[in-house]
C-alpha atoms as a PDB file:
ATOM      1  CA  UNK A   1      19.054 -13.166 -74.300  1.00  0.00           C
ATOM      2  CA  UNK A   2      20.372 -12.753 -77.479  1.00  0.00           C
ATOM      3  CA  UNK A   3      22.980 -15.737 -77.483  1.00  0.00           C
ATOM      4  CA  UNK A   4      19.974 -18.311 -75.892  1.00  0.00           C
ATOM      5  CA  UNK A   5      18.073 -17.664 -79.167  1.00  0.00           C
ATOM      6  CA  UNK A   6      21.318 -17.413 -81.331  1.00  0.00           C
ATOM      7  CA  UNK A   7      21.883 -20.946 -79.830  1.00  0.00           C
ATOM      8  CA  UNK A   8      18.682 -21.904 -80.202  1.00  0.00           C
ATOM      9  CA  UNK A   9      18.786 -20.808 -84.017  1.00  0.00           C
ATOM     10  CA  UNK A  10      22.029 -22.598 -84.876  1.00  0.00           C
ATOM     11  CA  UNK A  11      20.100 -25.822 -83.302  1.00  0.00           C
ATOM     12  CA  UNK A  12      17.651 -25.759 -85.183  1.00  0.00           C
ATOM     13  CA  UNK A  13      19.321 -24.995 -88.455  1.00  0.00           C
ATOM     14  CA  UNK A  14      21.379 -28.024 -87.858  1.00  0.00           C
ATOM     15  CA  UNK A  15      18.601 -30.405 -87.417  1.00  0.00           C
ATOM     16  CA  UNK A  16      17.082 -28.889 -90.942  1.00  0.00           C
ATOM     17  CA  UNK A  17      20.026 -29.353 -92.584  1.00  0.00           C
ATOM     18  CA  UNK A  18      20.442 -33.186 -91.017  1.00  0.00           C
ATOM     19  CA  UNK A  19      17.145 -33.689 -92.056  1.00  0.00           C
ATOM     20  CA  UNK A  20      18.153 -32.938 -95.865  1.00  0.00           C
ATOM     21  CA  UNK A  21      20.681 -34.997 -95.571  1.00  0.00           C
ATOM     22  CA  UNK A  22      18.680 -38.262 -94.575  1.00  0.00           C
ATOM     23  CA  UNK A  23      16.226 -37.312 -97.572  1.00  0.00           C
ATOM     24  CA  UNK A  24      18.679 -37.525 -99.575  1.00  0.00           C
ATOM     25  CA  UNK A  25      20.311 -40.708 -98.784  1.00  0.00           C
ATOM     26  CA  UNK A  26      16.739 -41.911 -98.891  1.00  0.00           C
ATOM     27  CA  UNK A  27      16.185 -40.939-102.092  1.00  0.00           C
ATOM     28  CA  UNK A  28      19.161 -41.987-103.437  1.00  0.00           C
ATOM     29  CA  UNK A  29      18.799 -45.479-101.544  1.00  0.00           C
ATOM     30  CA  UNK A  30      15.257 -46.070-103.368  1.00  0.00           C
ATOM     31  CA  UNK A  31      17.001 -45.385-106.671  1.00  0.00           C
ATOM     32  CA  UNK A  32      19.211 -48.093-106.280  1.00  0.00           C
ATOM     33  CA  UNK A  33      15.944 -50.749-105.352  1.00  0.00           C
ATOM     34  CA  UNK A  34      16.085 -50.890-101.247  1.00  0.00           C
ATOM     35  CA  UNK A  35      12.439 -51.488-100.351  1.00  0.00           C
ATOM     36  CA  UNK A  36      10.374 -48.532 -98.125  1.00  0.00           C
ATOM     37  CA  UNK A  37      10.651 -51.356 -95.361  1.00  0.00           C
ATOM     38  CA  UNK A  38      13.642 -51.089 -94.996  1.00  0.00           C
ATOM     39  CA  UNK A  39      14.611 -47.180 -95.559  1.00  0.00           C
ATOM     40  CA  UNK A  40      11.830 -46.705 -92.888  1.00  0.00           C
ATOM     41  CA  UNK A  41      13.120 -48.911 -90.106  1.00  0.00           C
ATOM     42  CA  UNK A  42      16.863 -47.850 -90.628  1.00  0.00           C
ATOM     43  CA  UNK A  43      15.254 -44.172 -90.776  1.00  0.00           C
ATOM     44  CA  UNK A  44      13.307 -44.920 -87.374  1.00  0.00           C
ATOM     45  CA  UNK A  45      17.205 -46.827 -85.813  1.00  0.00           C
ATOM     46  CA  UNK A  46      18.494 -43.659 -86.749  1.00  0.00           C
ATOM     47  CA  UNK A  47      16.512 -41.271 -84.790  1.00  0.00           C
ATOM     48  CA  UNK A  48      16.399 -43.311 -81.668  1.00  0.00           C
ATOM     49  CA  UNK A  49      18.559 -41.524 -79.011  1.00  0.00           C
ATOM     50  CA  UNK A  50      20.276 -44.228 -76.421  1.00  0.00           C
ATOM     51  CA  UNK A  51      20.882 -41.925 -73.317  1.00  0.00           C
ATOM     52  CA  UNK A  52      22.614 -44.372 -70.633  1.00  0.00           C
END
């Protein structure tokens, strides 16, 4: 039981810290002029999981 929810933990801390990440770039991105438009749809690409 305890390694499911030490999985589970690790999982989750790795999505948080992904998320940072991508706020970040963002961010930085809208710093340097790119337009919400665009941050947002490369944002949305970037979630998108392709399972074939």
């Amino acid at each position: 039981m305890r390694a499911y929810i030490g999985e589970g933990l690790r999982e989750d801390l790795a999505k948080l810290e992904q998320t940072s990440e991508v706020t970040k770039l963002v961010e930085s991105l809208r710093k340097l002029g790119v337009s919400d438009a665009v941050l947002e749809t490369a944002v949305a690409e970037a979630r998108v999981e392709y399972n074939i």
